[in-house]
Protein backbone atom coordinates (compact mmCIF):
# COMPACT_ATOMS: atom_id res chain seq x y z
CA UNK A 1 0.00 0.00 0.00
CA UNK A 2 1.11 3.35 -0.84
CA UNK A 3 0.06 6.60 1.35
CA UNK A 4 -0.96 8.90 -0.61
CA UNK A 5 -0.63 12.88 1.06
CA UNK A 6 -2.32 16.38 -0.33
CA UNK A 7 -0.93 19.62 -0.30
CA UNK A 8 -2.39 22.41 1.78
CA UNK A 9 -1.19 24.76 -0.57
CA UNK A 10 -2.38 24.04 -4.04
CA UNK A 11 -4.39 20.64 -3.12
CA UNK A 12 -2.51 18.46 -5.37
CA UNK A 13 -2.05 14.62 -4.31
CA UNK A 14 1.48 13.38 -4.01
CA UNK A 15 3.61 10.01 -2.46
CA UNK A 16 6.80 9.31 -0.35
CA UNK A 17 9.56 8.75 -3.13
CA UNK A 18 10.87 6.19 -0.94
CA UNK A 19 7.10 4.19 -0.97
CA UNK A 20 7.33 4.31 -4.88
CA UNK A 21 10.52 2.90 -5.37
CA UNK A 22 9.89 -0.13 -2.66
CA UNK A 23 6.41 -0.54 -4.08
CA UNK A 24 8.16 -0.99 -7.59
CA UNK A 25 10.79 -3.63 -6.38
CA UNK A 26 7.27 -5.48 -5.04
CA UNK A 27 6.18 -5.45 -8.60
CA UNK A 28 9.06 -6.60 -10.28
CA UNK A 29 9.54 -9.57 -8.05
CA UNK A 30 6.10 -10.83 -9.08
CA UNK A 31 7.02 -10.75 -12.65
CA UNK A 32 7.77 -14.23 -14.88
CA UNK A 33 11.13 -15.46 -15.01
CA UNK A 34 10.46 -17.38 -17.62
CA UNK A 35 10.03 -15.84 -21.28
CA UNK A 36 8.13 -18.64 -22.33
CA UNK A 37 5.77 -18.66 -19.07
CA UNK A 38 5.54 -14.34 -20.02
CA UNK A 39 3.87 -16.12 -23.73
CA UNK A 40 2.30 -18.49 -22.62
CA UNK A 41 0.34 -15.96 -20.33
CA UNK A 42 0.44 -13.75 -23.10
CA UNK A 43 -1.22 -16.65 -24.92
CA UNK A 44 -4.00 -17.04 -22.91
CA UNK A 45 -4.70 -13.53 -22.35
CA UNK A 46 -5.75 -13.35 -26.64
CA UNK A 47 -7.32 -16.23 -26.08
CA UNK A 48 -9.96 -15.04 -23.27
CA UNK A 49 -10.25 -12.07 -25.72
CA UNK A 50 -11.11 -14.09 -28.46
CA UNK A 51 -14.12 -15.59 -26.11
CA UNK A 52 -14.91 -12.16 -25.11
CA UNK A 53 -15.53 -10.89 -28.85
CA UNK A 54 -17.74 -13.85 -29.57
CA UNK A 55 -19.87 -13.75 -26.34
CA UNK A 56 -20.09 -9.92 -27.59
CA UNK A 57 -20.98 -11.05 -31.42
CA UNK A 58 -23.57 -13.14 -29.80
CA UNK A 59 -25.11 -10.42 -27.59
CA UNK A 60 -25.38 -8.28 -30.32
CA UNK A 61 -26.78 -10.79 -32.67
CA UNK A 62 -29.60 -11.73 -30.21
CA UNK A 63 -30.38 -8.03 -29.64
CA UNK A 64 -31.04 -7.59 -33.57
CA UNK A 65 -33.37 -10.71 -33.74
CA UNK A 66 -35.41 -8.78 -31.00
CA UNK A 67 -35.29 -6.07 -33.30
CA UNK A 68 -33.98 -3.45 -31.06
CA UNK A 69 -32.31 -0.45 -32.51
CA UNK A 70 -28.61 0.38 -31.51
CA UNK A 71 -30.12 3.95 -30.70
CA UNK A 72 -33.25 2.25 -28.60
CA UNK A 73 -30.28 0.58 -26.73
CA UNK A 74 -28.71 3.32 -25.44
CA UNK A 75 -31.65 5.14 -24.02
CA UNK A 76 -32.54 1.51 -22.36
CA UNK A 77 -28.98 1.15 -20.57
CA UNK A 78 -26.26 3.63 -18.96
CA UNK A 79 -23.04 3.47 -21.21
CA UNK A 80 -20.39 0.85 -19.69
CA UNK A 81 -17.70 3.92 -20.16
CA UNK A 82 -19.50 5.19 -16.29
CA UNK A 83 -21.39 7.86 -15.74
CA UNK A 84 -18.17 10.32 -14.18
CA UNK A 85 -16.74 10.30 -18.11
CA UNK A 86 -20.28 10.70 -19.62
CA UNK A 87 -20.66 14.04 -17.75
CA UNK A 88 -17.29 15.49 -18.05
CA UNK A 89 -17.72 15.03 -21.91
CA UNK A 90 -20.81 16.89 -21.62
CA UNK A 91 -19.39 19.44 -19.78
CA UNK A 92 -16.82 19.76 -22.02
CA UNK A 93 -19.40 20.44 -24.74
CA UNK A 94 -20.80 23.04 -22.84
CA UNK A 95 -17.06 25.07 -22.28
CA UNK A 96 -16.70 25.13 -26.20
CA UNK A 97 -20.02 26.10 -26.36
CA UNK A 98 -18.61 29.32 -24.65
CA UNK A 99 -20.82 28.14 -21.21
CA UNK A 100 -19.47 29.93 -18.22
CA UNK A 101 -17.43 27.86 -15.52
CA UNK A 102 -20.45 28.43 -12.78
CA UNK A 103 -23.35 26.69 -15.46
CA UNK A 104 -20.34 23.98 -16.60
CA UNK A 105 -19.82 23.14 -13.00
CA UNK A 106 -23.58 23.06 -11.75
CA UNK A 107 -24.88 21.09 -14.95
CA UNK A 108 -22.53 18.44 -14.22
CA UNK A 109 -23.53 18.38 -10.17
CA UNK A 110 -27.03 18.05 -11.10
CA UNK A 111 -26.25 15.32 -13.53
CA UNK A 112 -24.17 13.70 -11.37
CA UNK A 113 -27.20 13.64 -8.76
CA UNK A 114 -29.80 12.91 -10.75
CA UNK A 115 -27.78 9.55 -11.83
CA UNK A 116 -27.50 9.14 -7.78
CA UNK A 117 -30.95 9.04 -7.60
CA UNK A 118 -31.65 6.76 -9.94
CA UNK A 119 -32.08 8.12 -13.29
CA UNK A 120 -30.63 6.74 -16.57
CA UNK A 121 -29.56 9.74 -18.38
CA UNK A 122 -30.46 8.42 -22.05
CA UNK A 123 -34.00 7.41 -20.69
CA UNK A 124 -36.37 10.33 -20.28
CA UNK A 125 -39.05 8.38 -19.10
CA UNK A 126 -36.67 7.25 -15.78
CA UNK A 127 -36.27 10.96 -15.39
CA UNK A 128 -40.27 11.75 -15.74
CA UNK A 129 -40.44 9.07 -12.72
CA UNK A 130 -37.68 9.34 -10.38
CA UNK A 131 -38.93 13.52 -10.23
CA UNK A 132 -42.68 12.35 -9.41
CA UNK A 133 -41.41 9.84 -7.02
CA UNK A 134 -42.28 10.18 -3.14
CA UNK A 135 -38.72 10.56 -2.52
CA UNK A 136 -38.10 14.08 -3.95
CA UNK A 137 -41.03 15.06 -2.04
CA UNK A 138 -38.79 17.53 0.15
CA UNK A 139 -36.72 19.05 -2.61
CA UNK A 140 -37.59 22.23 -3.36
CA UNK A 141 -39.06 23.53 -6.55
CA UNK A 142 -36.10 25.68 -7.66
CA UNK A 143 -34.29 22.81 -6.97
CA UNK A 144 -36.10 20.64 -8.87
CA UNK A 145 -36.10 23.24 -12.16
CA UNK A 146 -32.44 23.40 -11.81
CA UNK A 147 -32.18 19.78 -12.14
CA UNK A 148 -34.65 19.83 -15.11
CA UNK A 149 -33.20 22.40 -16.41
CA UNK A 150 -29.08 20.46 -16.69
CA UNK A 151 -31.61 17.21 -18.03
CA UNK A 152 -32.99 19.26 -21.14
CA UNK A 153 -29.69 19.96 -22.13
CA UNK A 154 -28.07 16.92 -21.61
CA UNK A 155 -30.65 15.44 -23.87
CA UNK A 156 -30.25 18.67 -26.49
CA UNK A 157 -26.54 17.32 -26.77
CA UNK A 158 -27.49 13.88 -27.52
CA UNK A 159 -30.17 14.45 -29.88
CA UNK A 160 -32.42 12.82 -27.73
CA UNK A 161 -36.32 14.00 -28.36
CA UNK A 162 -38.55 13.85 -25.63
CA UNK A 163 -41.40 16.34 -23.84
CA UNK A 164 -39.74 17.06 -20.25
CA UNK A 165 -42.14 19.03 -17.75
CA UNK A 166 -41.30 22.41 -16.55
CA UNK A 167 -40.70 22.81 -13.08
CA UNK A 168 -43.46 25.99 -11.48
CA UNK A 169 -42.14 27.79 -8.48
CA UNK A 170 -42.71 31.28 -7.44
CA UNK A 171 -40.09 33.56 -6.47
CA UNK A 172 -39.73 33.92 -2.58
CA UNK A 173 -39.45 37.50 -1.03
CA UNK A 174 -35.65 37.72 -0.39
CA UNK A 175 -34.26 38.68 2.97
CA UNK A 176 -33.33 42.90 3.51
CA UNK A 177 -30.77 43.14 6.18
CA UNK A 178 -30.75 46.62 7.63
CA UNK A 179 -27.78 48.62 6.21
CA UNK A 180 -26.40 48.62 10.08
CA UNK A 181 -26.09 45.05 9.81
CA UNK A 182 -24.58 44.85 7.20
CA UNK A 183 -21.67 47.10 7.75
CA UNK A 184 -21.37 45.58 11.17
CA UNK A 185 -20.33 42.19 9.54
CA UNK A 186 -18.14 43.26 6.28
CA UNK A 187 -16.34 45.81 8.79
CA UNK A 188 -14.93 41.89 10.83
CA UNK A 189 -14.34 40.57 7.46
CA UNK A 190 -10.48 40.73 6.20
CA UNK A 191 -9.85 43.29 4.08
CA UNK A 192 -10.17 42.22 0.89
CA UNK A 193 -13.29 40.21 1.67
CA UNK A 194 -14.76 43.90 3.84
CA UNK A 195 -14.18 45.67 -0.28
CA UNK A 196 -15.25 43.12 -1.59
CA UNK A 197 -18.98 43.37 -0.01
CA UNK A 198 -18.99 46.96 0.11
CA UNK A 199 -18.41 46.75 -3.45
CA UNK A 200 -21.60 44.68 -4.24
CA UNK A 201 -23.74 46.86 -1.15
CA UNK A 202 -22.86 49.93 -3.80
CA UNK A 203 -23.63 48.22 -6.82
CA UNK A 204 -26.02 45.95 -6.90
CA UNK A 205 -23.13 43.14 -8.51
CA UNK A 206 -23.82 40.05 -8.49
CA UNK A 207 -21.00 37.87 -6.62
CA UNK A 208 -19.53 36.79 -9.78
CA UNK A 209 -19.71 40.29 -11.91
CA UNK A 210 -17.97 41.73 -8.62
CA UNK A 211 -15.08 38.88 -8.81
CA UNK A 212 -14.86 39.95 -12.90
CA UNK A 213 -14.29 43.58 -12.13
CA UNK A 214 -10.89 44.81 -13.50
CA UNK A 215 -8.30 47.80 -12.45
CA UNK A 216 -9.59 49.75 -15.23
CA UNK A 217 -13.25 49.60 -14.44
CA UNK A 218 -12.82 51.81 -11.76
CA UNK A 219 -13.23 55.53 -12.86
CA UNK A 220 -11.60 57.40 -9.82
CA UNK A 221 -12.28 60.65 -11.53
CA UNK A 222 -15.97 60.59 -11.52
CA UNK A 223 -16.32 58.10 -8.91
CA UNK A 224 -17.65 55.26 -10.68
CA UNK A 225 -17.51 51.26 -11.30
CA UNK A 226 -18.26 49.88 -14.24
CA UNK A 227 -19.78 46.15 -14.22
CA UNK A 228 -18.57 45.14 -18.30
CA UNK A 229 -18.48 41.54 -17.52
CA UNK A 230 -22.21 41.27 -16.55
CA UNK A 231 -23.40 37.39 -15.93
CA UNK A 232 -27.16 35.70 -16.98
CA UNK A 233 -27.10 37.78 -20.13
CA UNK A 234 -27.21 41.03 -18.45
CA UNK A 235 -26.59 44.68 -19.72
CA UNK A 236 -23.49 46.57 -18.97
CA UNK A 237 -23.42 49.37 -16.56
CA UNK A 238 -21.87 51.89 -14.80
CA UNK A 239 -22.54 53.13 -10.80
CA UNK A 240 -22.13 56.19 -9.12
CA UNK A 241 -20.16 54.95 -5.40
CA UNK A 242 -18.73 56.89 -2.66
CA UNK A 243 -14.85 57.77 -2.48
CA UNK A 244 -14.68 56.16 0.03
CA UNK A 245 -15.32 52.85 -1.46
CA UNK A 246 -12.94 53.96 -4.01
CA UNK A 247 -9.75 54.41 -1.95
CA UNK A 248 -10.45 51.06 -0.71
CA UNK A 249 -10.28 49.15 -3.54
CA UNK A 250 -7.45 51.44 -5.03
CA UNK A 251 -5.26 50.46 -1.95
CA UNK A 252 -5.77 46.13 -1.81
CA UNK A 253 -2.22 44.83 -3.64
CA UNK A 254 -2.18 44.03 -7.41
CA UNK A 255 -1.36 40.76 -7.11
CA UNK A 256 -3.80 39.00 -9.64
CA UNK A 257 -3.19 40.92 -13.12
CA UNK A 258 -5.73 42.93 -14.32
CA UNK A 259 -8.40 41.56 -11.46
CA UNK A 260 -9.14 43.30 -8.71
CA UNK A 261 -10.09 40.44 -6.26
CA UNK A 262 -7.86 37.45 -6.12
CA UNK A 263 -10.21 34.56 -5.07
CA UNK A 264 -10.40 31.77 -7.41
CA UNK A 265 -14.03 31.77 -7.78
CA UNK A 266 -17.21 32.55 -6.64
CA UNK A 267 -17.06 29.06 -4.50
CA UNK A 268 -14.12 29.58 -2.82
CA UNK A 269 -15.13 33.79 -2.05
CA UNK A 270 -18.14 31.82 -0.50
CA UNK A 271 -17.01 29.48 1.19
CA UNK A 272 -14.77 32.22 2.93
CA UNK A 273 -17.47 34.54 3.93
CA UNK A 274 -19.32 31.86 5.79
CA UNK A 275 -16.11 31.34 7.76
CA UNK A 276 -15.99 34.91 8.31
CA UNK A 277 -19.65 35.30 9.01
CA UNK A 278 -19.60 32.40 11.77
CA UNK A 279 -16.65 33.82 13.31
CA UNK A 280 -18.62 37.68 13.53
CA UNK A 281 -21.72 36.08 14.79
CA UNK A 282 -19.93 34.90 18.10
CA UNK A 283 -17.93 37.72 18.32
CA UNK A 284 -20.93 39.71 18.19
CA UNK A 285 -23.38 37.79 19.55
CA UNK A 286 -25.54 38.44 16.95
CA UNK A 287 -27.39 35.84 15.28
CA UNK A 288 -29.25 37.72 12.78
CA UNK A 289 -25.87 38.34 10.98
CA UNK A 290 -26.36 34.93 9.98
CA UNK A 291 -29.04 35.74 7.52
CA UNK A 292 -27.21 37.72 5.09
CA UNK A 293 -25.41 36.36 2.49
CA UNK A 294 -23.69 37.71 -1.41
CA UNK A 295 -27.13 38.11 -2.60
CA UNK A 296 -28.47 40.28 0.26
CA UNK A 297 -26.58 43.09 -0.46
CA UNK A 298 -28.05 42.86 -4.45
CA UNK A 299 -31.36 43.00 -3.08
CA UNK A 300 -30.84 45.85 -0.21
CA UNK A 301 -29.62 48.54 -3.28
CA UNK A 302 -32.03 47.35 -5.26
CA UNK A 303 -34.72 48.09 -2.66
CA UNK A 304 -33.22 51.19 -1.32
CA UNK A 305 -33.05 52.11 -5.44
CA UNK A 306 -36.40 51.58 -5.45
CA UNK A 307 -37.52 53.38 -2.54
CA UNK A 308 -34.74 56.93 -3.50
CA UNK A 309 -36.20 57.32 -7.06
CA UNK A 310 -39.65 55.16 -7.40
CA UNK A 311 -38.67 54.42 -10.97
CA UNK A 312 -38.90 50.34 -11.70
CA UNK A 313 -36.61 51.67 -15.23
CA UNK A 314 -33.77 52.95 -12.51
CA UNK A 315 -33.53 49.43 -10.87
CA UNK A 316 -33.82 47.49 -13.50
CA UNK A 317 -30.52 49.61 -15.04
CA UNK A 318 -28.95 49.36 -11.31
CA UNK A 319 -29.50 45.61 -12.04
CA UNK A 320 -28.83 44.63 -15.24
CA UNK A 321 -31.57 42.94 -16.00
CA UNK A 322 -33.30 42.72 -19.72
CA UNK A 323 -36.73 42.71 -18.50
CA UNK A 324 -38.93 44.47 -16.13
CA UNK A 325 -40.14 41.22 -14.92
CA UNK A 326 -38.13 40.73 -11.98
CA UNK A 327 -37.79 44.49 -10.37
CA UNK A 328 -41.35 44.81 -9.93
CA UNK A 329 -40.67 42.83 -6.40
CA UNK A 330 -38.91 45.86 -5.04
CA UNK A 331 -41.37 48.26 -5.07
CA UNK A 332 -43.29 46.21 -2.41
CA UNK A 333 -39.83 45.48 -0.22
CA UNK A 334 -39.10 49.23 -0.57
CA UNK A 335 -42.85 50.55 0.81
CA UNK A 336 -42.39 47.46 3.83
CA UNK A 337 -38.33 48.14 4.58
CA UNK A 338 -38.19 52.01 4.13
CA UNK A 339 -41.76 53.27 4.47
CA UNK A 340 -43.85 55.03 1.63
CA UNK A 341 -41.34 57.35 0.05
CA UNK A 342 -42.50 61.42 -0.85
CA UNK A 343 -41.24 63.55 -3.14
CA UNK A 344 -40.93 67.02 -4.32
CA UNK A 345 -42.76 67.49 -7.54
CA UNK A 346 -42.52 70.39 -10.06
CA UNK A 347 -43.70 71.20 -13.48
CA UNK A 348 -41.39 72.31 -16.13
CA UNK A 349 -42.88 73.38 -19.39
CA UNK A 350 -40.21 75.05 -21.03
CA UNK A 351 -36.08 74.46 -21.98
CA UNK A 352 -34.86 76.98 -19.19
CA UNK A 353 -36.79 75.30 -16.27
CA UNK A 354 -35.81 71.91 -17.40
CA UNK A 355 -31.48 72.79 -17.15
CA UNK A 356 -32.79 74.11 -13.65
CA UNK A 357 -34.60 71.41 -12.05
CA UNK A 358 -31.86 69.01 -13.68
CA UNK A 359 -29.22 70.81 -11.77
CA UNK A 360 -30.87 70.44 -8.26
CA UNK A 361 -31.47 66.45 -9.02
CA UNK A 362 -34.62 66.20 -9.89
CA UNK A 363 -35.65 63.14 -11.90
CA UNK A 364 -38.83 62.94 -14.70
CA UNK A 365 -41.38 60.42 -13.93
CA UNK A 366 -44.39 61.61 -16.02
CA UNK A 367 -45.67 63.86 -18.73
CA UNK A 368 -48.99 65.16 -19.96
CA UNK A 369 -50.23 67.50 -22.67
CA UNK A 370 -47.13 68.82 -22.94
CA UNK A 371 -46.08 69.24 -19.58
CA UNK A 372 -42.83 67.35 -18.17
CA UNK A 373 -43.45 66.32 -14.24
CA UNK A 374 -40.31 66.17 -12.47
CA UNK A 375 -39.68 64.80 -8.85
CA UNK A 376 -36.78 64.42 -6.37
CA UNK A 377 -37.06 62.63 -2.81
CA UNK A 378 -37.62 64.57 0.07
CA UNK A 379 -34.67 64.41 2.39
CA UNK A 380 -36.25 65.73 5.62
């Protein structure tokens, strides 16, 4: 037996030199001494093939005289190459499809899974029953939709034709954290993980368009990060932040090229906040800390968006998003986190009053016969 360590450092697997070479000096003491006991062996070995090939011949022979299709075949039975190499060459369909690492890596999880459960991958109708099954009973239905949803395209790549349910769920209200919260736990994180939240409070990033922002995003002039490297087919955009925030990310160490954060990916930024976050909640003894997560901060500015300007067209550019769908949430969080918001409202009707009430901030929300309504949020 040979021990086999792993490094703390990069994670690589690696043996005692001195276990190799007696393991080899094992091996070669079990080998013939004979050359014509090394043939004879040899011998035999072609000859169990040749009984292999015809037991194979015959297989294949019977299945035709059932008159089953090679193609009916492999939706009847997993391939004997094992289910590990039939996902990675999926997977590695989807990266020269162009698929981002995140979908690449969570297609093949759920694949992965839904073969633990049960489910031959070339059979839709083992799918259609394992997901109606008591068992999956507890999963939830995003859950369930993500695993449809890695199924469909497995089967797209295979040319495999079959009507797969879609998974309904509706869209839980997300937690707010109050903004003291908040500050409270990314002011215990470590430095780079503390810019690295207040980044995403500011912009309304998702984790993995904050990991993609780059030294030159940052406008220091006008105080500004652009997001160019949006995720789920978002638009680009660019955020007014505070100086503040600005300093802080100019002064963390260039130590990963043209990246501003240096964590391999969104995984391993996760995996330490959670360490952080358990850490602050005992120091603290607060356990609401615990609720907030990445996400949390996209859905506090998008709320407090919401509530400062009353515009659904200003969050859903604060976002990202395509669609209007998905910001109309926000204008319910923002009347139940921040209270009913009021404004000051004026009327500007010709060119001179518009430069005017564009000067002091106001914002245009409606207009009617002519007339331009302009409003700004009261600040007392």
């Amino acid at each position: 037996m040979i021990q086999r360590y792993v490094c703390k450092s990069c994670g690589r697997r690696f043996s005692d030199p001195s276990d190799l070479e007696r393991a080899k000096q094992v091996a070669d003491s079990y080998l013939p001494s004979d050359l014509n006991e090394g043939i004879n062996s040899q011998i035999g070995i072609q000859e169990n093939a040749k009984y292999a090939q015809g037991a194979k011949n015959l297989t294949l022979q019977t299945s035709e005289q059932k008159g089953v299709s090679q193609g009916e075949k492999q939706q009847q039975q997993q391939p004997e190459k094992g289910i590990e190499i039939v996902v990675k060459d999926f997977q590695h369909q989807l990266k020269l499809e162009g698929r981002v690492d995140v979908t690449v890596r969570n297609y093949g999880y759920s694949l992965l899974r839904l073969a633990k459960l049960g489910v031959n991958l070339y059979d839709p109708d083992s799918f259609r029953e394992v997901m109606s099954s008591d068992a999956l009973k507890t999963m939830t239905p995003i859950r369930k939709n993500g695993l449809t949803k890695a199924y469909k395209s497995f089967l797209a790549h295979n040319n495999i034709k079959a009507e797969i349910p879609r998974v309904k769920y509706k869209r839980k209200i997300p937690y707010i954290p109050p903004k003291e919260h908040q500050d409270q736990l990314f002011s215990s994180c470590s430095t780079q993980m503390a810019a690295f939240c207040f980044t995403m409070q500011a912009t309304a990033a998702r984790p993995i368009e904050a990991l993609r922002i780059e030294w030159v995003d940052i406008d220091k002039p006008h105080k500004r990060i652009n997001i160019n490297h949006p995720a789920k087919g978002g638009n680009c955009r660019s955020i007014q932040v505070s100086e503040a925030l600005i300093d802080m990310l100019l002064a963390l160490p260039h130590l990963n090229g043209k990246l501003v954060f240096t964590y391999r990916n969104i995984d391993n930024a996760g995996c330490i906040f959670r360490r952080m976050r358990n850490r602050a909640v005992k120091k603290l003894n607060n356990p609401e800390l615990k609720k907030i997560s990445f996400y949390s901060c996209r859905y506090w500015r998008a709320t407090k968006e919401r509530h400062a300007k009353g515009n659904p067209d200003a969050v859903q550019y604060l976002l990202g998003h395509s669609s209007l769908a998905y910001v109309q949430i926000y204008a319910q969080l923002a009347a139940q986190c921040f209270g009913d918001q009021e404004y000051d409202i004026v009327e500007v009707r010709n060119p001179q009053e518009l430069r005017e009430v564009a000067r002091k901030g106001y914002e245009k929300f409606d207009e009617m016969n002519g007339v331009h309504f302009y409003r700004k949020p009261k600040t007392d």
